[in-house]
C-alpha atoms as a PDB file:
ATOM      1  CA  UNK A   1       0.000   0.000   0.000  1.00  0.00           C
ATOM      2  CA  UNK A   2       1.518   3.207  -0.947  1.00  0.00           C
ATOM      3  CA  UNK A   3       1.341   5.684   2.225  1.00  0.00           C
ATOM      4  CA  UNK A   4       1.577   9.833   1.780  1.00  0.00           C
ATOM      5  CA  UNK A   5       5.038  11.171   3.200  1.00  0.00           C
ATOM      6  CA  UNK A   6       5.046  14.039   1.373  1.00  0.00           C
ATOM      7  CA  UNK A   7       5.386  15.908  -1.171  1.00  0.00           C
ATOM      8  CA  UNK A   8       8.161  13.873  -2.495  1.00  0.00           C
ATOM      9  CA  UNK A   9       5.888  10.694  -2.298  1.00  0.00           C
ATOM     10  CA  UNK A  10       3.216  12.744  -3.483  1.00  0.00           C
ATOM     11  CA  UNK A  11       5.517  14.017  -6.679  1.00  0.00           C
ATOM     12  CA  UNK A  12       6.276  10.103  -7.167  1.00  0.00           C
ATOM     13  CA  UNK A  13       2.523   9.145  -7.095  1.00  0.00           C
ATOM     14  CA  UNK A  14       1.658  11.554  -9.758  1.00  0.00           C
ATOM     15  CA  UNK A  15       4.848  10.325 -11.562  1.00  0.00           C
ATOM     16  CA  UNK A  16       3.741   6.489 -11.741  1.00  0.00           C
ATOM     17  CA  UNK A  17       0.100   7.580 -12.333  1.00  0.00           C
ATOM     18  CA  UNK A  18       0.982   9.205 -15.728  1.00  0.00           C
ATOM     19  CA  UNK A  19       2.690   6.437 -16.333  1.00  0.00           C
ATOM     20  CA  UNK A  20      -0.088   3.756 -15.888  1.00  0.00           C
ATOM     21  CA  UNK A  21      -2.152   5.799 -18.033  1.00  0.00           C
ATOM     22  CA  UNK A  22       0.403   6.063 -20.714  1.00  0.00           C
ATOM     23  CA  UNK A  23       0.852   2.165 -20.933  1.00  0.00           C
ATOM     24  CA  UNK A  24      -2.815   1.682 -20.728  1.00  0.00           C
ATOM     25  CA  UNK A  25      -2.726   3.404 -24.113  1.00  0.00           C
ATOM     26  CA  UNK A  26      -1.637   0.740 -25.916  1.00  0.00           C
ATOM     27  CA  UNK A  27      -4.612  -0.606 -27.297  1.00  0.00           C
ATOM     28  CA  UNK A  28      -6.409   2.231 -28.264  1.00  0.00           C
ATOM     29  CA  UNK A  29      -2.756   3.306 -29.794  1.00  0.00           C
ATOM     30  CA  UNK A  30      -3.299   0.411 -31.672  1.00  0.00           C
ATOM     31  CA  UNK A  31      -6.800   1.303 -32.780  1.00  0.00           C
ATOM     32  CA  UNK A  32      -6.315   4.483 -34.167  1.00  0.00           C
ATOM     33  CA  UNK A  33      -4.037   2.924 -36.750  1.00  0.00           C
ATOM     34  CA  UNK A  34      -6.927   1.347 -38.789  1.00  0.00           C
ATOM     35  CA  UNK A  35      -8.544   4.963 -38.826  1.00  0.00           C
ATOM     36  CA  UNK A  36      -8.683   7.589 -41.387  1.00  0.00           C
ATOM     37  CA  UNK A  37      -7.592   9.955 -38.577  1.00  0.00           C
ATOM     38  CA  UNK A  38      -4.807   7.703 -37.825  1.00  0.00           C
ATOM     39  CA  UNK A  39      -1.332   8.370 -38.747  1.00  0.00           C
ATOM     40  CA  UNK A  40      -0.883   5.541 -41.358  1.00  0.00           C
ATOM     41  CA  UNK A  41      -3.577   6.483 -44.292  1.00  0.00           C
ATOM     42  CA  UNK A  42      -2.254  10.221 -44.713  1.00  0.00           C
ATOM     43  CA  UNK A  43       1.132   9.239 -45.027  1.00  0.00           C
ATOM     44  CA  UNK A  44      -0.264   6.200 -47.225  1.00  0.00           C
ATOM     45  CA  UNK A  45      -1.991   8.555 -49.366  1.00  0.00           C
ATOM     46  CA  UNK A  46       1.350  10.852 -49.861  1.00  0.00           C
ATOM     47  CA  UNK A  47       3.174   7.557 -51.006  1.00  0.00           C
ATOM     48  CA  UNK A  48       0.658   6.923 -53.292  1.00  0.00           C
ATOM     49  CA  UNK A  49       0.888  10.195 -54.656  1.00  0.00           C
ATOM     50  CA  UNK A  50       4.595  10.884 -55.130  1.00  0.00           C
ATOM     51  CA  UNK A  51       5.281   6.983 -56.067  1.00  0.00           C
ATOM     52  CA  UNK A  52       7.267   6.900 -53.004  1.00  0.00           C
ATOM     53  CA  UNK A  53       6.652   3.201 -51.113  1.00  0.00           C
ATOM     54  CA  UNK A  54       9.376   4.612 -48.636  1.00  0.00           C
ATOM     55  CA  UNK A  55       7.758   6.472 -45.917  1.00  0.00           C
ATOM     56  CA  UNK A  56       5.778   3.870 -45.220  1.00  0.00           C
ATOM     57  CA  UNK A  57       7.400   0.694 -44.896  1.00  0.00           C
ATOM     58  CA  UNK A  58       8.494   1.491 -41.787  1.00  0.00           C
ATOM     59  CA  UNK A  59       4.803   0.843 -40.468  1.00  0.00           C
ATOM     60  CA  UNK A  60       5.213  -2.809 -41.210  1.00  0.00           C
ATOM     61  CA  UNK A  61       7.954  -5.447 -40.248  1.00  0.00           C
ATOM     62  CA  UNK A  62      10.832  -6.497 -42.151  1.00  0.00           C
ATOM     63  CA  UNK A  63       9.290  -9.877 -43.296  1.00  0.00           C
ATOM     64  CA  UNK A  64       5.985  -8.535 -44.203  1.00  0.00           C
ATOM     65  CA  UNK A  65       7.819  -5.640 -46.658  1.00  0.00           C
ATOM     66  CA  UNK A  66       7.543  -7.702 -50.044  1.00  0.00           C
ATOM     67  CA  UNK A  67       3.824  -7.554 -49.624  1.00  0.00           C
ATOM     68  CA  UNK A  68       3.489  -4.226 -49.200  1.00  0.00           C
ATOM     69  CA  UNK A  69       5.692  -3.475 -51.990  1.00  0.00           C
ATOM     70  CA  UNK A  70       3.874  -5.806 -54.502  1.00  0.00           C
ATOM     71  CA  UNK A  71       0.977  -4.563 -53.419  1.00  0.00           C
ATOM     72  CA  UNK A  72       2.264  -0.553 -54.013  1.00  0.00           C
ATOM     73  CA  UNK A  73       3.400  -1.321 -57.797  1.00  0.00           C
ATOM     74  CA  UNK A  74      -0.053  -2.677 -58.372  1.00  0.00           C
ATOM     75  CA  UNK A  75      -1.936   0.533 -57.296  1.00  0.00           C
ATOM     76  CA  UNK A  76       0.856   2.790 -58.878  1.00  0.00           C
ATOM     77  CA  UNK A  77       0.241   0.410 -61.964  1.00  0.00           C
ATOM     78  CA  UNK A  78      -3.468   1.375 -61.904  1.00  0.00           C
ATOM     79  CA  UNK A  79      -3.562   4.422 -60.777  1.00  0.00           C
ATOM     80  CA  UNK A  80      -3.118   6.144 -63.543  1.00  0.00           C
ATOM     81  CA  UNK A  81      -6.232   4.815 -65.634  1.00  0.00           C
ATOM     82  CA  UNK A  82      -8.988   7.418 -64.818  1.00  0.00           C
ATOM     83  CA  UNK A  83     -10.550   8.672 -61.206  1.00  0.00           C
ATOM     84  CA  UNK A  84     -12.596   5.369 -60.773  1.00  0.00           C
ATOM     85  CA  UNK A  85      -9.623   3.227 -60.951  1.00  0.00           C
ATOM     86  CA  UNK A  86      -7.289   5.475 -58.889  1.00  0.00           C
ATOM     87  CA  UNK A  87      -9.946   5.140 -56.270  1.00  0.00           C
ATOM     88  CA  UNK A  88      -9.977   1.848 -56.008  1.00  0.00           C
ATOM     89  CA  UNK A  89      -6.209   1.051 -56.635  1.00  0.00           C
ATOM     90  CA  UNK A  90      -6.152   3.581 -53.578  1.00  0.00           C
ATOM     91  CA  UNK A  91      -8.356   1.275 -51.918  1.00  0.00           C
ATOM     92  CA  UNK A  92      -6.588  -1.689 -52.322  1.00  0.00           C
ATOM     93  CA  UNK A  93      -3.686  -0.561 -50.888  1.00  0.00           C
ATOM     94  CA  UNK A  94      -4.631   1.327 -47.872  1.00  0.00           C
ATOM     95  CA  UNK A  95      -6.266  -2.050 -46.747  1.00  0.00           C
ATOM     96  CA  UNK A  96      -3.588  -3.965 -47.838  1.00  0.00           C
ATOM     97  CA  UNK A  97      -1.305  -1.628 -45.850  1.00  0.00           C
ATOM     98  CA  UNK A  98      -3.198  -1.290 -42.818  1.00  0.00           C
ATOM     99  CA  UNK A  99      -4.251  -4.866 -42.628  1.00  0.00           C
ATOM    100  CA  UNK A 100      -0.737  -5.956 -42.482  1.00  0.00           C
ATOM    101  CA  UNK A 101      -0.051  -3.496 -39.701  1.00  0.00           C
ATOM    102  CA  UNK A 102      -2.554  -4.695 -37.596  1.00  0.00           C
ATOM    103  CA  UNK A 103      -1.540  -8.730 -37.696  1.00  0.00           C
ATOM    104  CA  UNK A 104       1.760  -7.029 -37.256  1.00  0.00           C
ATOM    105  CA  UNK A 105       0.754  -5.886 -33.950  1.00  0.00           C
ATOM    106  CA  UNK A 106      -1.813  -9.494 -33.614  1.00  0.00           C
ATOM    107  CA  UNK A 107      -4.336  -7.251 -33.424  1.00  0.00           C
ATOM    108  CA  UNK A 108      -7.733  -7.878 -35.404  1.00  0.00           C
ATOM    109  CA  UNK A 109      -8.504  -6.406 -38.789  1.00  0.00           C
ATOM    110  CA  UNK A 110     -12.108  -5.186 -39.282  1.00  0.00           C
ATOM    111  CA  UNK A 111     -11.151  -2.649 -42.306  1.00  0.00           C
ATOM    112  CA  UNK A 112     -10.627   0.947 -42.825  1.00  0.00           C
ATOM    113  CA  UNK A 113     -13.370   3.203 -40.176  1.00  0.00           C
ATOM    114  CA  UNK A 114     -13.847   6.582 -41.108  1.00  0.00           C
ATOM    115  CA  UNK A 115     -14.470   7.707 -36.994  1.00  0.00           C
ATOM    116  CA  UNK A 116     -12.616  10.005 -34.850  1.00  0.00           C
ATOM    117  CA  UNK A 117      -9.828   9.368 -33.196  1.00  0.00           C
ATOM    118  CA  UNK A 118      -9.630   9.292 -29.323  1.00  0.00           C
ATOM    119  CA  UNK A 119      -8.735  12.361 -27.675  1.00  0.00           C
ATOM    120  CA  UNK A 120      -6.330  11.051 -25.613  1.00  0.00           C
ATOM    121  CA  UNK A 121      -4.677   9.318 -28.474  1.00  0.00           C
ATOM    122  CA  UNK A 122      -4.924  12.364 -30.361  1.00  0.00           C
ATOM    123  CA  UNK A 123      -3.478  13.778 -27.685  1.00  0.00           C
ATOM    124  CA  UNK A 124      -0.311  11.838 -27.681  1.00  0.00           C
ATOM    125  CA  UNK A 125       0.312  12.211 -31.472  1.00  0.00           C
ATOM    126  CA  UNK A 126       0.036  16.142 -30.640  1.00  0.00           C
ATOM    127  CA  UNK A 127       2.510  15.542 -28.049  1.00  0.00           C
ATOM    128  CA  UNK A 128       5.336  14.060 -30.497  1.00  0.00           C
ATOM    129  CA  UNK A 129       4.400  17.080 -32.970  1.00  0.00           C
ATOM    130  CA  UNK A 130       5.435  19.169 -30.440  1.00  0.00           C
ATOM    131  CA  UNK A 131       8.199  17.779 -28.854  1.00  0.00           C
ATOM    132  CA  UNK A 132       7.051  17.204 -25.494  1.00  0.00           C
ATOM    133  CA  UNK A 133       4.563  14.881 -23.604  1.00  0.00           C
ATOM    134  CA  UNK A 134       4.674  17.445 -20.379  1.00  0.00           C
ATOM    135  CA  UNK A 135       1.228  18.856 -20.891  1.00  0.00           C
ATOM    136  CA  UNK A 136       0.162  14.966 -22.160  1.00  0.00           C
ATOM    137  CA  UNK A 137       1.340  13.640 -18.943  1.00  0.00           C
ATOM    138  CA  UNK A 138      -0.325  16.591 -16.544  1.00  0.00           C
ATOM    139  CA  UNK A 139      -3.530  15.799 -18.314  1.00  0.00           C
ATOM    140  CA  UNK A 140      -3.636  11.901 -17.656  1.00  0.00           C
ATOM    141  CA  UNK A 141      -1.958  12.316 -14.488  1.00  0.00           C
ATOM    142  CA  UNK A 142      -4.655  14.153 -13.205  1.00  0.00           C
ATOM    143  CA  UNK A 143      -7.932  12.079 -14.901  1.00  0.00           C
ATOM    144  CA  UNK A 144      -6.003   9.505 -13.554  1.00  0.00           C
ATOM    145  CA  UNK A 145      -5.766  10.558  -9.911  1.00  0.00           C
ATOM    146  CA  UNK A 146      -9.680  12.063  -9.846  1.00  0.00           C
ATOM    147  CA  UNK A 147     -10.635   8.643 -10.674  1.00  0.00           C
ATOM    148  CA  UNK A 148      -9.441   6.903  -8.230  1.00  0.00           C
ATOM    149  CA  UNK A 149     -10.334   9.772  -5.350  1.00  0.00           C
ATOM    150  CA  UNK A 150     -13.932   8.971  -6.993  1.00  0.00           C
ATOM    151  CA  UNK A 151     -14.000   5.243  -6.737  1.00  0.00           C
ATOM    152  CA  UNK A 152     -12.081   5.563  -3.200  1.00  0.00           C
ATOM    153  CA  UNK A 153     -15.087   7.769  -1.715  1.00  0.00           C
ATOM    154  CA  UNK A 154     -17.622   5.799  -3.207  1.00  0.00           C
ATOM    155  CA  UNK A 155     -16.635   2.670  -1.535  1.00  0.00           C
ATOM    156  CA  UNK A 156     -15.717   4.761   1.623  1.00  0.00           C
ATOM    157  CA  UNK A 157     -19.176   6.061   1.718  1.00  0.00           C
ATOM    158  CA  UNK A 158     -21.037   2.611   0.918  1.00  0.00           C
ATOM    159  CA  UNK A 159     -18.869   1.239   3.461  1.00  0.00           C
ATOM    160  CA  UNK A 160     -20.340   3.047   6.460  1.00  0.00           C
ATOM    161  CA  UNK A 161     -24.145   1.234   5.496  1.00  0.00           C
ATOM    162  CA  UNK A 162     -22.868  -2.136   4.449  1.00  0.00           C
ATOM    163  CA  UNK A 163     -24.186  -4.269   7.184  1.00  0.00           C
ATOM    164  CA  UNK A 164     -27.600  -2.278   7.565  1.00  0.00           C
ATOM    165  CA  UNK A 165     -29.344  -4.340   4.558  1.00  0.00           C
ATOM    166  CA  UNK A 166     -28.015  -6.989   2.093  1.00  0.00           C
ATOM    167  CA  UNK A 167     -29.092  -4.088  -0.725  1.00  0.00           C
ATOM    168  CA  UNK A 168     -26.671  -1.584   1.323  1.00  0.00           C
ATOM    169  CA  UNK A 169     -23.944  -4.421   1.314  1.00  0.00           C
ATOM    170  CA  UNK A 170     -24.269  -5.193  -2.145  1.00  0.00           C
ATOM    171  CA  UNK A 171     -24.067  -1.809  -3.023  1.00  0.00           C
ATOM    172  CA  UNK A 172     -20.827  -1.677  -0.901  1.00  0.00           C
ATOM    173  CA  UNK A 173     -19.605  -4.844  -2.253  1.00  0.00           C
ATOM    174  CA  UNK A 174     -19.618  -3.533  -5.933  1.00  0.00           C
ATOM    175  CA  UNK A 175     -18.145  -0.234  -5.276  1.00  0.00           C
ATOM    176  CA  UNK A 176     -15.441  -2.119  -3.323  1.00  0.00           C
ATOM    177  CA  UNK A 177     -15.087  -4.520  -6.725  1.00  0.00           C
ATOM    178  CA  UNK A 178     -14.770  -1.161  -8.864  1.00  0.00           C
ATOM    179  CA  UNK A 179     -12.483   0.595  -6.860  1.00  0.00           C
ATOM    180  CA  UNK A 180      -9.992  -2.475  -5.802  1.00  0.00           C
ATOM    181  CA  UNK A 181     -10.242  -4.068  -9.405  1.00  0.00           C
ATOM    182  CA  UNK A 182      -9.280  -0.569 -10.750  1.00  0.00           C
ATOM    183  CA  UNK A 183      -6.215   0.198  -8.428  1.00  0.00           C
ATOM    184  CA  UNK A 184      -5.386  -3.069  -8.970  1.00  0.00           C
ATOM    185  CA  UNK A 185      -4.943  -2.200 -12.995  1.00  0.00           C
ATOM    186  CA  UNK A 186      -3.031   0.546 -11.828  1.00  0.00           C
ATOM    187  CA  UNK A 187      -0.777  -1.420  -9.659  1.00  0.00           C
ATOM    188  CA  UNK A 188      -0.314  -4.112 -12.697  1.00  0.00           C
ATOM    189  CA  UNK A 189       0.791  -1.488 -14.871  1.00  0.00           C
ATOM    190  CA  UNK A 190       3.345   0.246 -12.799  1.00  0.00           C
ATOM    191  CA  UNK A 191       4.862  -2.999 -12.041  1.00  0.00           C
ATOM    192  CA  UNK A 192       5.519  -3.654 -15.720  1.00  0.00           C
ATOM    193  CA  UNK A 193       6.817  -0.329 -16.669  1.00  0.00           C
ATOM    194  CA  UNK A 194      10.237  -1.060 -16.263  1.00  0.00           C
ATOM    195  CA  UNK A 195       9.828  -4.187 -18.751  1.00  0.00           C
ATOM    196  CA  UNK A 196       7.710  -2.201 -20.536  1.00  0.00           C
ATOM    197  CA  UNK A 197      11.032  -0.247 -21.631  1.00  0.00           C
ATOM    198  CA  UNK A 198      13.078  -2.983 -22.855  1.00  0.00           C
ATOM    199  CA  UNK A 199      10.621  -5.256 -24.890  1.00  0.00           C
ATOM    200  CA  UNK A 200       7.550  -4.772 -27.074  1.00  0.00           C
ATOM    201  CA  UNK A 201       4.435  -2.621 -25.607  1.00  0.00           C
ATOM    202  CA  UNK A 202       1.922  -5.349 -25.000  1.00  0.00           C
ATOM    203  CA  UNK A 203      -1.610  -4.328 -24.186  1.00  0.00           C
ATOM    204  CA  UNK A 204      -2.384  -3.376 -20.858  1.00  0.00           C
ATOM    205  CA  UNK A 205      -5.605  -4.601 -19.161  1.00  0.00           C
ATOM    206  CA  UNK A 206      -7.290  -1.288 -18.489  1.00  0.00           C
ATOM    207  CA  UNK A 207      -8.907  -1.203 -14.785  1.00  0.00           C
ATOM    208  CA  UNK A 208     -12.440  -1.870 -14.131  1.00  0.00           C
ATOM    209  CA  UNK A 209     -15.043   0.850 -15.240  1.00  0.00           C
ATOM    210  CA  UNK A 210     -17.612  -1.014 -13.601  1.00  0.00           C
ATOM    211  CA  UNK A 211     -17.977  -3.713 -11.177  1.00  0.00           C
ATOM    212  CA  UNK A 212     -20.442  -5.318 -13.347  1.00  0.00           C
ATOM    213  CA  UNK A 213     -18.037  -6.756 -15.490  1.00  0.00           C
ATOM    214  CA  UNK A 214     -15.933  -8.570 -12.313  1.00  0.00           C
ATOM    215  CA  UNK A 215     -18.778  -9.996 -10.740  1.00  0.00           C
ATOM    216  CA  UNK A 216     -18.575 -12.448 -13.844  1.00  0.00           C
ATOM    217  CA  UNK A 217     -15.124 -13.498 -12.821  1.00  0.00           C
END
C-alpha cells in the first residue's frame, strides 16, 4: 500500500500515475491505426501520390515488406487509368497496408473506419508534434488521480451502510469490486513499466469501469 510522506511521495505518485495511463494506451494506440484519422492512411496517401513506397514501410515489419511493396506497384500500376480506378487502386492498398499493420501488432482487422480518433490518443500524437509529452502527462496524471479519489469515496461512503441491509452491502460490495479491481490495474501497470522499456508494448488490461463486469469473474 503506498502511504503519503510528502510531497516527495506525493511528486512520485503523480509520476507512476501518468505512467499507468500512458501504458494503458496501448490498445487504443493500436486502434487508431486502422482509422482515417490515424497516422498511417495520410502518409499512405502521400506515397501513393509521389510513387514513393518509402515512408511507409516502416509501419510494417521487415518480413511482411515484399507484400506491401507488390501490393504498391499494383496501385501505382493502376492508378493512372482514370478517377474510378485510382480510387480503387487507392483502396486496395490502404487495406492492404493497414491490414498488415494490424496482424503485425496481432491485433484484429475489421477494415478501414472513417471515426474520430480518441482524444487522448490524439493527444499523444500532438505531443510528439510538439516535442514534449509534459502537458500529455499533466492531463492523464490528473484524470487519472480524480478517478481513483472517486472510486475511493464511493466505496468509503457505501462502506459506512454495508451491514444495515443486504441491498446496502451489495451496493458496498460492488463499489469495493470497482475501486480495488481498478487500483489493482493501476498497480499491474506500474509494475511492468520497467519491462515495458526494454521489450515490445503489450496491451495493458485497463482497470475496471464497472464492477459489473468482475462480478462475472
Amino acid at each position: 500500500m503506498i502511504r503519503n510522506t510528502g510531497n516527495t511521495s506525493k511528486n512520485s505518485i503523480a509520476t507512476l500515475l501518468s505512467m499507468t495511463c500512458l501504458l494503458l494506451l496501448a490498445g487504443n494506440a493500436q486502434a487508431h491505426c486502422d482509422t482515417t484519422g490515424g497516422p498511417i492512411i495520410p502518409e499512405a496517401r502521400i506515397a501513393l501520390k509521389n510513387g514513393d513506397i518509402t515512408p511507409v514501410l516502416k509501419w510494417v515489419k521487415q518480413n511482411d515488406e515484399a507484400e506491401i511493396r507488390a501490393a504498391f506497384a499494383r496501385a501505382v500500376a493502376v492508378r493512372g487509368k482514370g478517377k474510378e480506378a485510382m480510387e480503387l487502386a487507392d483502396r486496395y492498398f490502404l487495406e492492404t497496408l493497414v491490414r498488415v499493420h494490424r496482424a503485425g501488432e496481432g491485433a484484429p482487422y475489421s477494415g478501414i473506419k472513417d471515426e474520430a480518433v480518441d482524444p487522448i490518443v490524439a493527444l499523444a500524437d500532438k505531443a510528439l508534434a510538439n516535442g514534449s509529452a509534459d502537458e500529455m502527462i499533466g492531463m492523464i496524471g490528473n484524470h487519472m488521480a480524480a478517478a481513483i479519489r472517486a472510486k475511493f469515496q464511493h466505496a468509503l461512503k457505501t462502506g459506512k451502510n454495508k451491514d444495515k441491509s443486504v441491498d446496502a452491502g451489495r451496493e458496498f460490495v460492488e463499489a469495493y469490486v470497482t475501486y480495488m479491481h481498478y487500483v489493482e490495474g493501476v498497480h499491474t501497470a506500474i509494475a511492468s513499466s520497467a519491462d515495458h522499456h526494454h521489450a515490445a508494448p503489450a496491451a495493458t488490461p485497463a482497470p475496471a469501469a464497472d464492477a459489473r463486469d468482475h462480478h462475472n469473474h
